[in-house]
PDB file of N, CA and C in Angstrom:
ATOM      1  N   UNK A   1       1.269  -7.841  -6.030  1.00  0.00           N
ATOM      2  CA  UNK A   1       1.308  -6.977  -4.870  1.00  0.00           C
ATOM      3  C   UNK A   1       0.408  -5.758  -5.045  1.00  0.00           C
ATOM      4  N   UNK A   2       0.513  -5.457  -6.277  1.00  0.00           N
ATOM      5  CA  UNK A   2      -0.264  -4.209  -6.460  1.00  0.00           C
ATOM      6  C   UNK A   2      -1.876  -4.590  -6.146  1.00  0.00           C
ATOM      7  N   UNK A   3      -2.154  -5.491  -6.729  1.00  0.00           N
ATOM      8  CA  UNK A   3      -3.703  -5.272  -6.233  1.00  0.00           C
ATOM      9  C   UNK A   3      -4.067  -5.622  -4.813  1.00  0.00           C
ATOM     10  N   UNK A   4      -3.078  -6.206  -4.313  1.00  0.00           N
ATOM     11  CA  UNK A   4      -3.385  -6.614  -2.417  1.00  0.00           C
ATOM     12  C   UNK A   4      -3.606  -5.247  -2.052  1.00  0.00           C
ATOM     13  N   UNK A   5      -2.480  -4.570  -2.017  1.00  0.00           N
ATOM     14  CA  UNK A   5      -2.753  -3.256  -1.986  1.00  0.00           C
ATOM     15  C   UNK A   5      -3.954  -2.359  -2.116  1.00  0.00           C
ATOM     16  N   UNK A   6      -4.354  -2.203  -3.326  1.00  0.00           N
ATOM     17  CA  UNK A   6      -5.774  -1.867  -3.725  1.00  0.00           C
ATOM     18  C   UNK A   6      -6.868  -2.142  -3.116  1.00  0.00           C
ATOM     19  N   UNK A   7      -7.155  -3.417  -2.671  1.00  0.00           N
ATOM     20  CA  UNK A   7      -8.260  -3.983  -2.398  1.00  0.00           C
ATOM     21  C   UNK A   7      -7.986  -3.729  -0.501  1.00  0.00           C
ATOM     22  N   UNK A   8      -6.883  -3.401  -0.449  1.00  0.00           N
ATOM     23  CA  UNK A   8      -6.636  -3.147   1.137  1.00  0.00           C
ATOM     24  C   UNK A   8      -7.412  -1.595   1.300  1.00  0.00           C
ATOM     25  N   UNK A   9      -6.909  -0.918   0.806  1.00  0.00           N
ATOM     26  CA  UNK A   9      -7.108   0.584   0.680  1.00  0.00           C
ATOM     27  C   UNK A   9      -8.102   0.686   0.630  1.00  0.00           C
ATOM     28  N   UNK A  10      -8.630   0.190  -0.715  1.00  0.00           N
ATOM     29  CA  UNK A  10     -10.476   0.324  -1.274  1.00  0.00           C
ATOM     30  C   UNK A  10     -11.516   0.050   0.082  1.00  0.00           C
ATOM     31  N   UNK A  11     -10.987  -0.912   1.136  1.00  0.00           N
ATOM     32  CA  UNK A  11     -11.480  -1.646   1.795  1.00  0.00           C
ATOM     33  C   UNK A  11     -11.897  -0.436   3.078  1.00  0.00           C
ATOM     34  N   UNK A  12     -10.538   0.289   3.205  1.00  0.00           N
ATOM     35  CA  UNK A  12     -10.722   1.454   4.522  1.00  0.00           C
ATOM     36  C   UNK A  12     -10.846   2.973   3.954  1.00  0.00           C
ATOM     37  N   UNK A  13     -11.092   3.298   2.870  1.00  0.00           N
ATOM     38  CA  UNK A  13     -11.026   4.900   2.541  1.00  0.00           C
ATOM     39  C   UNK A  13     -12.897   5.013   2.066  1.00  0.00           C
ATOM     40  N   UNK A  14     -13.529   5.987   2.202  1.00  0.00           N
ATOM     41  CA  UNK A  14     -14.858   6.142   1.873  1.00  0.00           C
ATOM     42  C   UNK A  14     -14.866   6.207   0.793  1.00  0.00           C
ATOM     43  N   UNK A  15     -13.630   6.729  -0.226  1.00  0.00           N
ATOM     44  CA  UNK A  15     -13.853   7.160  -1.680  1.00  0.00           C
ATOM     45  C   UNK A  15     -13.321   5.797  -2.437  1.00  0.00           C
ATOM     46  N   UNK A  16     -13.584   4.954  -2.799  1.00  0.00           N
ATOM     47  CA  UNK A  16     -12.691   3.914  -3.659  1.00  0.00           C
ATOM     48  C   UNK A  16     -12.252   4.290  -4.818  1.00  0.00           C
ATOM     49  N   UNK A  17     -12.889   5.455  -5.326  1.00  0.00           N
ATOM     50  CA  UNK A  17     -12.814   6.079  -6.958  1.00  0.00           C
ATOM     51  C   UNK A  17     -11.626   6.417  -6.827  1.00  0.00           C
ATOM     52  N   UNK A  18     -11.400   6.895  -5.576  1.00  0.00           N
ATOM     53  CA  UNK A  18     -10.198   7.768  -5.656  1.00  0.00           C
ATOM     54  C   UNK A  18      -8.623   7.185  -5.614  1.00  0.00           C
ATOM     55  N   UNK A  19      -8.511   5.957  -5.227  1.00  0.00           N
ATOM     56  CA  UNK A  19      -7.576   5.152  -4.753  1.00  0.00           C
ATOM     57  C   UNK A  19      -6.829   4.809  -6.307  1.00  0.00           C
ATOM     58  N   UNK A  20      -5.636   5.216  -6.394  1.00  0.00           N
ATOM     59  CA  UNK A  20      -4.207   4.755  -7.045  1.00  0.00           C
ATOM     60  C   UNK A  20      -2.988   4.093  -6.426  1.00  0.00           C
ATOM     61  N   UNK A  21      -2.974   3.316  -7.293  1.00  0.00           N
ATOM     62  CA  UNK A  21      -1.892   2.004  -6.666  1.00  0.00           C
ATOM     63  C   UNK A  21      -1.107   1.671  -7.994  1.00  0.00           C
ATOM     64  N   UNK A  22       0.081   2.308  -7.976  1.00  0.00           N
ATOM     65  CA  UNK A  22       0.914   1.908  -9.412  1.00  0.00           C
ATOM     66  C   UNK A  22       2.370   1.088  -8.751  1.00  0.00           C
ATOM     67  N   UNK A  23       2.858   0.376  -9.797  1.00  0.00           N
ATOM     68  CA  UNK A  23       3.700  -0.381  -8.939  1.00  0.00           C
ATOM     69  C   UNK A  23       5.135   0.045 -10.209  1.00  0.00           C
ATOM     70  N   UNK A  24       6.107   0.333  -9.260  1.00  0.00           N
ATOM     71  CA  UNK A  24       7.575  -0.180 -10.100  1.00  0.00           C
ATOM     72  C   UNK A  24       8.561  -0.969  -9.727  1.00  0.00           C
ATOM     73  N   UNK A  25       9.042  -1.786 -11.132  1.00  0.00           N
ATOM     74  CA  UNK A  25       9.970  -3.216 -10.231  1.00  0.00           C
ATOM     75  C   UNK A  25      11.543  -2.506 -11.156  1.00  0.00           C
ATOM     76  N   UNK A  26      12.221  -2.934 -10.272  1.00  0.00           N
ATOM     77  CA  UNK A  26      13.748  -2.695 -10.981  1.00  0.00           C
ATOM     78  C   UNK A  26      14.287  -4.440 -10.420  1.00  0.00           C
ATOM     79  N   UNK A  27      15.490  -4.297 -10.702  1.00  0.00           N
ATOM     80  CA  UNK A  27      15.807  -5.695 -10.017  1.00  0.00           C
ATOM     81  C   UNK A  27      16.131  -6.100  -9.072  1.00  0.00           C
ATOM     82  N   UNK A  28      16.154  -5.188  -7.454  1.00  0.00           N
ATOM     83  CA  UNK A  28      16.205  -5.574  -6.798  1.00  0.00           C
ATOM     84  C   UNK A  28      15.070  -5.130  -6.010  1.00  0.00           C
ATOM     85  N   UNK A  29      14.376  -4.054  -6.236  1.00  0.00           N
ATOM     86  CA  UNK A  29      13.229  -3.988  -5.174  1.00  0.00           C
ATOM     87  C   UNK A  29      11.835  -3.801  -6.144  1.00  0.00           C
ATOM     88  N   UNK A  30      10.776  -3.620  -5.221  1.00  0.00           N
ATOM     89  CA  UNK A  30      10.105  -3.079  -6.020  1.00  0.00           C
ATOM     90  C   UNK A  30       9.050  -2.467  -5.092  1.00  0.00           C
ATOM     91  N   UNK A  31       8.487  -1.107  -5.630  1.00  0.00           N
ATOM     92  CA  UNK A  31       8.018   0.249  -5.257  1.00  0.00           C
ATOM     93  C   UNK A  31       6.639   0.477  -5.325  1.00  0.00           C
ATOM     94  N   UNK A  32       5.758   0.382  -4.657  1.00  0.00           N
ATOM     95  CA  UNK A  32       4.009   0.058  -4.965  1.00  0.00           C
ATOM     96  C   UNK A  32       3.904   1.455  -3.764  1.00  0.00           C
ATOM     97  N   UNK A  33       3.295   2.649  -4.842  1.00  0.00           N
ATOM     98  CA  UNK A  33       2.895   3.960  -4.557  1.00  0.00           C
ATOM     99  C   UNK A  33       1.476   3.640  -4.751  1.00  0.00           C
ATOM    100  N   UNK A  34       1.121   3.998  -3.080  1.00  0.00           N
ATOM    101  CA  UNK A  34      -0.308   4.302  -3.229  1.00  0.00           C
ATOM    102  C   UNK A  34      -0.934   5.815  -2.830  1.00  0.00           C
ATOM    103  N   UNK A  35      -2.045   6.035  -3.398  1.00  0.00           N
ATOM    104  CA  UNK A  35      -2.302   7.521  -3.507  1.00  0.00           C
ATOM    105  C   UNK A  35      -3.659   7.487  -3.369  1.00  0.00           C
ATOM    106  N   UNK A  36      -4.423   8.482  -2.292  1.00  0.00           N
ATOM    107  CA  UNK A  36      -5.801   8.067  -1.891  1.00  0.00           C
ATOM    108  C   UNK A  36      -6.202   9.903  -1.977  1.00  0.00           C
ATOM    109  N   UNK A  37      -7.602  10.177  -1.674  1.00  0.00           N
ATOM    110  CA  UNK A  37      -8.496  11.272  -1.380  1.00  0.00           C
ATOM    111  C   UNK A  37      -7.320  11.847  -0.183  1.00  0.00           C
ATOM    112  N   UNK A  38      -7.382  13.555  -0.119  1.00  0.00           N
ATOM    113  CA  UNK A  38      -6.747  13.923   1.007  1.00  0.00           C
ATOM    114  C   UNK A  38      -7.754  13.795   2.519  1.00  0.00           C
ATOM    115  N   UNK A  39      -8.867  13.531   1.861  1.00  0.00           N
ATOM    116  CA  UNK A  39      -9.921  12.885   3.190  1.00  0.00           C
ATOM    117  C   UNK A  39      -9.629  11.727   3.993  1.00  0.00           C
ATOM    118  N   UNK A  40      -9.298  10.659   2.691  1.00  0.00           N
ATOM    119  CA  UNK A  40      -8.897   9.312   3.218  1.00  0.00           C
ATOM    120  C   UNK A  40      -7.870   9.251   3.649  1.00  0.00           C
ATOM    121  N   UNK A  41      -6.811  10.054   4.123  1.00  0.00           N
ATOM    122  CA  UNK A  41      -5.768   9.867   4.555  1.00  0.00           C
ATOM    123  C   UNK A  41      -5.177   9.553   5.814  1.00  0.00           C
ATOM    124  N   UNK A  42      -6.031   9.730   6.154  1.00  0.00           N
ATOM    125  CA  UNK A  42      -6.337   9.438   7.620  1.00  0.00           C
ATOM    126  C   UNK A  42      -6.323   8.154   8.256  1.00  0.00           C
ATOM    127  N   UNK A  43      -7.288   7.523   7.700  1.00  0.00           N
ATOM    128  CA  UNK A  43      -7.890   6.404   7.438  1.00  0.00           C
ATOM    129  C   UNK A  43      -6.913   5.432   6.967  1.00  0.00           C
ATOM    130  N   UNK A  44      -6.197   5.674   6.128  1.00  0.00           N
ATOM    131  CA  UNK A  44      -5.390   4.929   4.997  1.00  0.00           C
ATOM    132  C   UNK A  44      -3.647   4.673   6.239  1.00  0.00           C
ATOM    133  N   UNK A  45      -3.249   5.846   7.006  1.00  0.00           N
ATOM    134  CA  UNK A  45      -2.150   5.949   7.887  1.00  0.00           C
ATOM    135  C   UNK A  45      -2.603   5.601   9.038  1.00  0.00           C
ATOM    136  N   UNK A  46      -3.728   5.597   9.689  1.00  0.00           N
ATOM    137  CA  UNK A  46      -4.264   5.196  11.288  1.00  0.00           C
ATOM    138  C   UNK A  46      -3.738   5.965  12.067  1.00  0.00           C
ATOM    139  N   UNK A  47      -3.580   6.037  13.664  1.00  0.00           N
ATOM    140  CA  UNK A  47      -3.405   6.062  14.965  1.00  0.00           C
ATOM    141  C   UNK A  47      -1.809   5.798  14.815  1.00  0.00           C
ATOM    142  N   UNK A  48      -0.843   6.906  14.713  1.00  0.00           N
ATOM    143  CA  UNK A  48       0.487   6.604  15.242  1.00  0.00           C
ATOM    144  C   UNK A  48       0.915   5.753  13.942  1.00  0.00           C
ATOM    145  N   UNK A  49       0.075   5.714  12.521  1.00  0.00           N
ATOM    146  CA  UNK A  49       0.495   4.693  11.773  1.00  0.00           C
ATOM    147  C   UNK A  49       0.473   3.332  11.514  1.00  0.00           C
ATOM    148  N   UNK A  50      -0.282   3.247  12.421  1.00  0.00           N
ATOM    149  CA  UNK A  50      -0.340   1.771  12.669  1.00  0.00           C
ATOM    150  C   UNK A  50      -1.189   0.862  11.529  1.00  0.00           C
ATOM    151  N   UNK A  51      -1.954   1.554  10.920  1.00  0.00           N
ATOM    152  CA  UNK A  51      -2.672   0.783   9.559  1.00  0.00           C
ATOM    153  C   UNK A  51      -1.887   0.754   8.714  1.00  0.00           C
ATOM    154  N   UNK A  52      -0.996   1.963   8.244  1.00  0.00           N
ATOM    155  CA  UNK A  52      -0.018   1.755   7.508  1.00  0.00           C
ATOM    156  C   UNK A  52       1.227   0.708   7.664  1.00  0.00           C
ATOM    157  N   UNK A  53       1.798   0.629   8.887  1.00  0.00           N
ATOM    158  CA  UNK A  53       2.854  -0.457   9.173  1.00  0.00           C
ATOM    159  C   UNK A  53       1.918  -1.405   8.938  1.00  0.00           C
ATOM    160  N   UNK A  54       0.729  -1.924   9.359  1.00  0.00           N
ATOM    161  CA  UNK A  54      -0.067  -3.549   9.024  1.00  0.00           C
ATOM    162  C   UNK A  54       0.411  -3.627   7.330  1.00  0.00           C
ATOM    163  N   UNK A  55      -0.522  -2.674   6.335  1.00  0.00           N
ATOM    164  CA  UNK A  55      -0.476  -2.724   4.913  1.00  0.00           C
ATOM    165  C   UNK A  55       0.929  -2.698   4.593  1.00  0.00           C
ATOM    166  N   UNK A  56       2.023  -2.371   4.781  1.00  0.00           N
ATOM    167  CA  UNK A  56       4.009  -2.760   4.626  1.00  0.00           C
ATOM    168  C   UNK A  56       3.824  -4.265   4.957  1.00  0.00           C
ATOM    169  N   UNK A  57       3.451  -4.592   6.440  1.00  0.00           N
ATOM    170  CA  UNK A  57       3.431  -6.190   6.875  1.00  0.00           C
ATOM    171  C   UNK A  57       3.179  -6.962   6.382  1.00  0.00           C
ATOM    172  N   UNK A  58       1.852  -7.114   6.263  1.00  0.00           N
ATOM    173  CA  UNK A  58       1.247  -7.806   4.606  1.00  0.00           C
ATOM    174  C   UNK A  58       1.439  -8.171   3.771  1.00  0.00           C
ATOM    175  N   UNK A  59       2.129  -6.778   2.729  1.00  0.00           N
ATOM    176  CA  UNK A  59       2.778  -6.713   1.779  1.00  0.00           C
ATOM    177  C   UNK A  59       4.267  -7.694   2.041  1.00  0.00           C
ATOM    178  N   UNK A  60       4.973  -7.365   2.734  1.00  0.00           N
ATOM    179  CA  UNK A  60       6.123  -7.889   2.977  1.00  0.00           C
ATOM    180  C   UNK A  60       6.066  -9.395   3.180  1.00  0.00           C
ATOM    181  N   UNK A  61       5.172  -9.717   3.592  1.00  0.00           N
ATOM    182  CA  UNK A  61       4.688 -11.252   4.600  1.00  0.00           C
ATOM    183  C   UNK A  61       4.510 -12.030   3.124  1.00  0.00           C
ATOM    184  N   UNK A  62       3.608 -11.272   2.300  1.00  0.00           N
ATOM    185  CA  UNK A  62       3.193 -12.382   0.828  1.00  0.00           C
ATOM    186  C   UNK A  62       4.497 -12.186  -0.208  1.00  0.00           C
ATOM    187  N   UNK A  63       5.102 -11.117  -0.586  1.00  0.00           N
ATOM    188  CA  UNK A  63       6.193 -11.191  -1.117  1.00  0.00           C
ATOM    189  C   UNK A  63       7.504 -11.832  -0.386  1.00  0.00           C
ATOM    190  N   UNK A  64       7.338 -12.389   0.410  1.00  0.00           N
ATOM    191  CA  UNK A  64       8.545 -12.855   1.291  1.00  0.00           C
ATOM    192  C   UNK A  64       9.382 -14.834   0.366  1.00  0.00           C
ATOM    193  N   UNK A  65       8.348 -14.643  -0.691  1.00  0.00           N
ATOM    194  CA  UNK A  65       9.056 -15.878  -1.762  1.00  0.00           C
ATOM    195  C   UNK A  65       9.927 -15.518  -2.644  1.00  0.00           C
ATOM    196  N   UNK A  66       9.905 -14.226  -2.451  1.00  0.00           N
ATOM    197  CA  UNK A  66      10.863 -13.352  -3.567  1.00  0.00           C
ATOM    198  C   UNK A  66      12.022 -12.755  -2.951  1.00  0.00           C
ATOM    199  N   UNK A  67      12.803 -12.270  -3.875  1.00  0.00           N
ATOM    200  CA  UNK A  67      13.896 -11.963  -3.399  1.00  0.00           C
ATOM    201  C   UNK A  67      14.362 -10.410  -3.271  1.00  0.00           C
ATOM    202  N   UNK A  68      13.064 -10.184  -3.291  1.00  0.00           N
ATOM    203  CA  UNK A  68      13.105  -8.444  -4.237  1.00  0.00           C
ATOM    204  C   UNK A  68      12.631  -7.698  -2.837  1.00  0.00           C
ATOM    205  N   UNK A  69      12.996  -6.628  -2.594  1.00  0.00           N
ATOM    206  CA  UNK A  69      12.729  -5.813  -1.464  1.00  0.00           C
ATOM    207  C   UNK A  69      11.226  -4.619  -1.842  1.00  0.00           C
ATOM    208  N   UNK A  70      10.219  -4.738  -1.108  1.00  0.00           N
ATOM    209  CA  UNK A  70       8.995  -4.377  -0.964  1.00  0.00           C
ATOM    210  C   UNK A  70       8.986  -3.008  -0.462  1.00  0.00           C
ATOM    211  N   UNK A  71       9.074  -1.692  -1.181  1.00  0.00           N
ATOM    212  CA  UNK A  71       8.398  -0.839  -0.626  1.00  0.00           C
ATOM    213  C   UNK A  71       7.144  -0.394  -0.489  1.00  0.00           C
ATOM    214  N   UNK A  72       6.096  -0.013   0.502  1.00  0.00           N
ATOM    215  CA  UNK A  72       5.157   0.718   0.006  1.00  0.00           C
ATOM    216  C   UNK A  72       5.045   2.665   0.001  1.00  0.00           C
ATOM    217  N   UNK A  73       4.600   3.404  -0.263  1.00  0.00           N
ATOM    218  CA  UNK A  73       4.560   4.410  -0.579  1.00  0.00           C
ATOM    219  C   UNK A  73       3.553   5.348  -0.452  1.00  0.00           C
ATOM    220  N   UNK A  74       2.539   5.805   0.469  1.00  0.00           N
ATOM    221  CA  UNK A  74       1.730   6.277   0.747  1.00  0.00           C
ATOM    222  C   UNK A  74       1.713   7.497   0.714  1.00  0.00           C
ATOM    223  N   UNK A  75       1.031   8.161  -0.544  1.00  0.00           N
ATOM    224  CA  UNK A  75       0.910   9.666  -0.955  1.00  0.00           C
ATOM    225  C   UNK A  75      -0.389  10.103  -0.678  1.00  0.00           C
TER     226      UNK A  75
END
């Protein structure tokens, strides 16, 4: 999950250098904090959020074989 993530982000922020994506699993969920440029932030949350709910969707849609609950975390 963590690198879907990454390569999502990397994909819409101008800075890629800047992009952090660390992930933590416990046993029932697991927590993928991503952290971008305060430039890219924009970019990274969209219009009303709406890039951000897609990148949760995503995320949620490919982990959906698991049993573990998907947060994402956008700092």
């Amino acid at each position: 999950m963590k690198e879907l993530v990454e390569v999502i982000a990397c994909a819409l922020v101008d800075d890629p250098s800047s992009v952090v994506v660390t992930e933590t699993e416990n046993d029932k969920e697991v927590v993928i904090n991503l952290s971008v440029a305060p430039d890219d932030m924009g970019k990274v949350i969209g219009k009303q959020g709406k890039i951000a709910k897609a990148i949760r969707t995503v995320v949620r849609a490919s982990a959906a074989q698991t049993d573990k609950k998907i947060l994402v975390d956008i700092q």
